[in-house]
N, C-alpha and C. Protein backbone atom coordinates (compact mmCIF):
# COMPACT_ATOMS: atom_id res chain seq x y z
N UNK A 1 83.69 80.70 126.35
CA UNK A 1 84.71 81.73 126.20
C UNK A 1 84.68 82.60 127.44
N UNK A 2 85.53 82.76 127.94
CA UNK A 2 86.17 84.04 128.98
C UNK A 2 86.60 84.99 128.74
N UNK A 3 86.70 86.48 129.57
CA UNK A 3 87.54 87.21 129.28
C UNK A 3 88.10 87.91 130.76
N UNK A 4 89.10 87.51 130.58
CA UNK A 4 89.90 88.32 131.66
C UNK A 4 90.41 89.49 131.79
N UNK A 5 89.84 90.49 132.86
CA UNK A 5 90.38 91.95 133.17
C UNK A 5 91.47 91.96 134.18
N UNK A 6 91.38 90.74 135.22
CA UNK A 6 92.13 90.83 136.82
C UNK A 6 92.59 89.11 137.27
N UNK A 7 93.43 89.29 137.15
CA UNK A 7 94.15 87.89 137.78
C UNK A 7 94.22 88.39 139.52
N UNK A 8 94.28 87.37 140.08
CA UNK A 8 94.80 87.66 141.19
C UNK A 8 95.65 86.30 141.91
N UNK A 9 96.47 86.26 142.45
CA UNK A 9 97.04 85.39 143.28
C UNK A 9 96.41 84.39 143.87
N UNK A 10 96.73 83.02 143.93
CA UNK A 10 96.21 82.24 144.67
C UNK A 10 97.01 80.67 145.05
N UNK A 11 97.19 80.48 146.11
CA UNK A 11 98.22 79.55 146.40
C UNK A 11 98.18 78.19 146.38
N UNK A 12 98.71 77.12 145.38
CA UNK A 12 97.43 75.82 145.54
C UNK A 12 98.99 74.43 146.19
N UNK A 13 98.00 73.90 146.66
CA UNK A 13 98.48 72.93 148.02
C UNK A 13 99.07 72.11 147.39
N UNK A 14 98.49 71.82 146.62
CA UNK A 14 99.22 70.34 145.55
C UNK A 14 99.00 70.61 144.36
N UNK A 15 99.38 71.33 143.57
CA UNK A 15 99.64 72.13 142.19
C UNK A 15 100.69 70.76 141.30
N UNK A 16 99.87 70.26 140.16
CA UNK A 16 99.91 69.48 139.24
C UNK A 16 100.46 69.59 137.72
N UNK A 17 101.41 69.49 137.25
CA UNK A 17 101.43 69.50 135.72
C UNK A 17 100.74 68.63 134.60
N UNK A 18 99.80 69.71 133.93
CA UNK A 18 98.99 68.87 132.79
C UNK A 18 99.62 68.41 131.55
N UNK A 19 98.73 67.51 130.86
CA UNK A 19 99.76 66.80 129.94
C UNK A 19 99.44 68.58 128.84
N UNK A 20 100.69 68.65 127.90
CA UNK A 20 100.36 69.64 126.85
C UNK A 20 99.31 69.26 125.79
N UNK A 21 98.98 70.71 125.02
CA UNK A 21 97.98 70.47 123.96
C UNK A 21 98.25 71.62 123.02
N UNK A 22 97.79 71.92 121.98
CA UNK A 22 97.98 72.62 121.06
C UNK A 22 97.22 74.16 121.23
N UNK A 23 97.89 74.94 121.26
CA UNK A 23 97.42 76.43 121.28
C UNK A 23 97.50 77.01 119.89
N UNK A 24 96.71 78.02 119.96
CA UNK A 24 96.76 79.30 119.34
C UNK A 24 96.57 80.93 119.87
N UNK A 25 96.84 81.61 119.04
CA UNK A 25 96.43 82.99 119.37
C UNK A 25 96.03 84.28 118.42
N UNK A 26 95.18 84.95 118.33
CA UNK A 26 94.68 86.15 117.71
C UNK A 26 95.11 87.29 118.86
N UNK A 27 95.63 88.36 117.98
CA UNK A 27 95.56 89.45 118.25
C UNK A 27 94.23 90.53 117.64
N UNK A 28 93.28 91.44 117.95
CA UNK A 28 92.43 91.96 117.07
C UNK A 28 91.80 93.27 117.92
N UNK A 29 91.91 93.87 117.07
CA UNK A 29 91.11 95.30 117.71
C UNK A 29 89.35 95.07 117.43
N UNK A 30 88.50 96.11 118.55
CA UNK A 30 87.41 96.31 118.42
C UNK A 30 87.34 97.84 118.99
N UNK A 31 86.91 98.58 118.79
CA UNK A 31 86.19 99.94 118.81
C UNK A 31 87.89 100.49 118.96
N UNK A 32 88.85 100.46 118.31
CA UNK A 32 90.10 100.93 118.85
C UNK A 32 90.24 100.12 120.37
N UNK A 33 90.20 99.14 120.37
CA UNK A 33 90.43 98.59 121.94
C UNK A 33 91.51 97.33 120.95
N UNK A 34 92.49 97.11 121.84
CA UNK A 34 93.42 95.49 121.25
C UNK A 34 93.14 94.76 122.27
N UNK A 35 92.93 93.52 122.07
CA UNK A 35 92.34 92.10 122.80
C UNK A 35 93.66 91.04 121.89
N UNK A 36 93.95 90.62 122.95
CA UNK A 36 94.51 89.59 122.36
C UNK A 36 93.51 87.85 123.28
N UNK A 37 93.53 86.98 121.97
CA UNK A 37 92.70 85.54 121.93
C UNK A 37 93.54 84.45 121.83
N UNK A 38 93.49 83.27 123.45
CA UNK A 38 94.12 82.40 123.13
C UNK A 38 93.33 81.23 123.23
N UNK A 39 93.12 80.21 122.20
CA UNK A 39 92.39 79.42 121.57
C UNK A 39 93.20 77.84 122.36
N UNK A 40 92.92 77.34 123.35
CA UNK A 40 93.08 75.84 123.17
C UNK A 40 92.34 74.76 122.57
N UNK A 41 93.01 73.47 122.07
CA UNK A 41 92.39 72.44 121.65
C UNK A 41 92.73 71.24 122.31
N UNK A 42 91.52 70.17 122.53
CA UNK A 42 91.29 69.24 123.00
C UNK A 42 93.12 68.39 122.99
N UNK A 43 92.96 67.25 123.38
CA UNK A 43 94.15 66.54 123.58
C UNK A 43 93.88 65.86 122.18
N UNK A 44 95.31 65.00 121.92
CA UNK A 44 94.89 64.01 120.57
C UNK A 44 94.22 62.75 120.61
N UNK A 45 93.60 62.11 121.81
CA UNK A 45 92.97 61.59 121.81
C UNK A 45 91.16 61.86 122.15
N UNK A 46 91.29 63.02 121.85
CA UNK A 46 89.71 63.62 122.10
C UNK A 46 88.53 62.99 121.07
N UNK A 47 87.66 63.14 121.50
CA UNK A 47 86.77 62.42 120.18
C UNK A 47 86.82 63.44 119.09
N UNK A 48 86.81 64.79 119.28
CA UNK A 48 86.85 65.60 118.08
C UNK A 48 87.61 66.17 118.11
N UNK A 49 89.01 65.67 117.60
CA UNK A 49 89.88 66.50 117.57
C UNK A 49 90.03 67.77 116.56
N UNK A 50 91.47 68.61 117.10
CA UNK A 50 91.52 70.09 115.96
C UNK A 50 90.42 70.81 116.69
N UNK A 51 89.09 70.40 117.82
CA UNK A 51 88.48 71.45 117.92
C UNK A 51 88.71 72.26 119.55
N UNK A 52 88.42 73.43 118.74
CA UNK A 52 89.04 74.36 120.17
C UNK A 52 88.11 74.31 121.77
N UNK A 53 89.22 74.15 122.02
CA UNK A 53 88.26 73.18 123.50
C UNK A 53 88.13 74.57 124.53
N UNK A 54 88.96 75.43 124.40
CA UNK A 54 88.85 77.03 125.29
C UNK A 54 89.24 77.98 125.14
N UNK A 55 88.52 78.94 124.86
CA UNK A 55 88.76 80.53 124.35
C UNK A 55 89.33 81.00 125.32
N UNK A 56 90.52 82.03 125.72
CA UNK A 56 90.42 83.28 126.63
C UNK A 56 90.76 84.80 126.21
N UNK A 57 90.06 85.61 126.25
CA UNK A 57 90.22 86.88 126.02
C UNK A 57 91.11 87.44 127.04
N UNK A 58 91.93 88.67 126.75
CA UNK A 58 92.49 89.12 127.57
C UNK A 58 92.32 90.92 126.97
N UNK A 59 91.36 91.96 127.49
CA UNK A 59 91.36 93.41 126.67
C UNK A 59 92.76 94.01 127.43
N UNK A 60 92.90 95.11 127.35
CA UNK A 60 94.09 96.14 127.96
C UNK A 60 94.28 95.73 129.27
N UNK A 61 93.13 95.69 130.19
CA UNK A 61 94.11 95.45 131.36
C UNK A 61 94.44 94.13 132.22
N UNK A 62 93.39 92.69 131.21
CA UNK A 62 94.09 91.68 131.16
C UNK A 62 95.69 91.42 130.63
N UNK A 63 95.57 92.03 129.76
CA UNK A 63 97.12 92.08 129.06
C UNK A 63 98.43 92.05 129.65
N UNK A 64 97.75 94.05 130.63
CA UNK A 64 98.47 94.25 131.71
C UNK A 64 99.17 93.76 132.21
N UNK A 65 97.84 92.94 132.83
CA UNK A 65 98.02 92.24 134.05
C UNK A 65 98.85 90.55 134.02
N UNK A 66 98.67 89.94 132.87
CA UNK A 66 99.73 88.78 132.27
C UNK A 66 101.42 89.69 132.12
N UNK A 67 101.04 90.91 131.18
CA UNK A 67 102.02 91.24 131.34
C UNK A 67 103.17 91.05 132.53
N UNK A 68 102.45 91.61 133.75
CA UNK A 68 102.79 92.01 135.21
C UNK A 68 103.74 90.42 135.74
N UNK A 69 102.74 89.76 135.80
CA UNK A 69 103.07 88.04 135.75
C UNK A 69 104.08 87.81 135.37
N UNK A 70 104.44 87.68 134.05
CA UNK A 70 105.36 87.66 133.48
C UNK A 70 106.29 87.92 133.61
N UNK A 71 106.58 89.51 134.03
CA UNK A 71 108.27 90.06 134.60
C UNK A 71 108.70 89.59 135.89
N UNK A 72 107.24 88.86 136.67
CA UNK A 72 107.86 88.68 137.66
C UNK A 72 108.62 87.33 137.48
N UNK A 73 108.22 86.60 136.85
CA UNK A 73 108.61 85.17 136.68
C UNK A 73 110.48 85.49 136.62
N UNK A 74 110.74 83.93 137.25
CA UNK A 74 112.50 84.22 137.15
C UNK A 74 112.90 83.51 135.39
């Protein structure tokens, strides 16, 4: 599991599209803080499938900062 506070830019030379997979997401507070949790799972040919293959946290100023991303996108 990860948690992200700061994205930053980075430019890749030969940037690839992966095949898709199944997500999820939690939203959840802790001490009055909101985190939102996005849960991936393996492909359907994984040996164990349904199981979540990568956590990422994102607290307030991960959020932000996807936020930020986001508006810029066209």
């Amino acid at each position: 599991m990860a948690r992200i506070d700061k994205f930053e830019m980075q430019e890749k030379s030969r940037p690839s599209v992966h095949a898709p997979v199944e997500a999820s997401y939690t939203v959840f507070d802790v001490d009055g803080i909101t985190y939102l949790q996005i849960d991936t799972y393996g492909s359907a040919d994984r040996k164990l499938a349904n199981k979540i293959s990568q956590s990422i946290q994102l607290g307030p100023d991960g959020i932000e900062g996807l936020r930020t991303i986001l508006d810029r996108l066209p």
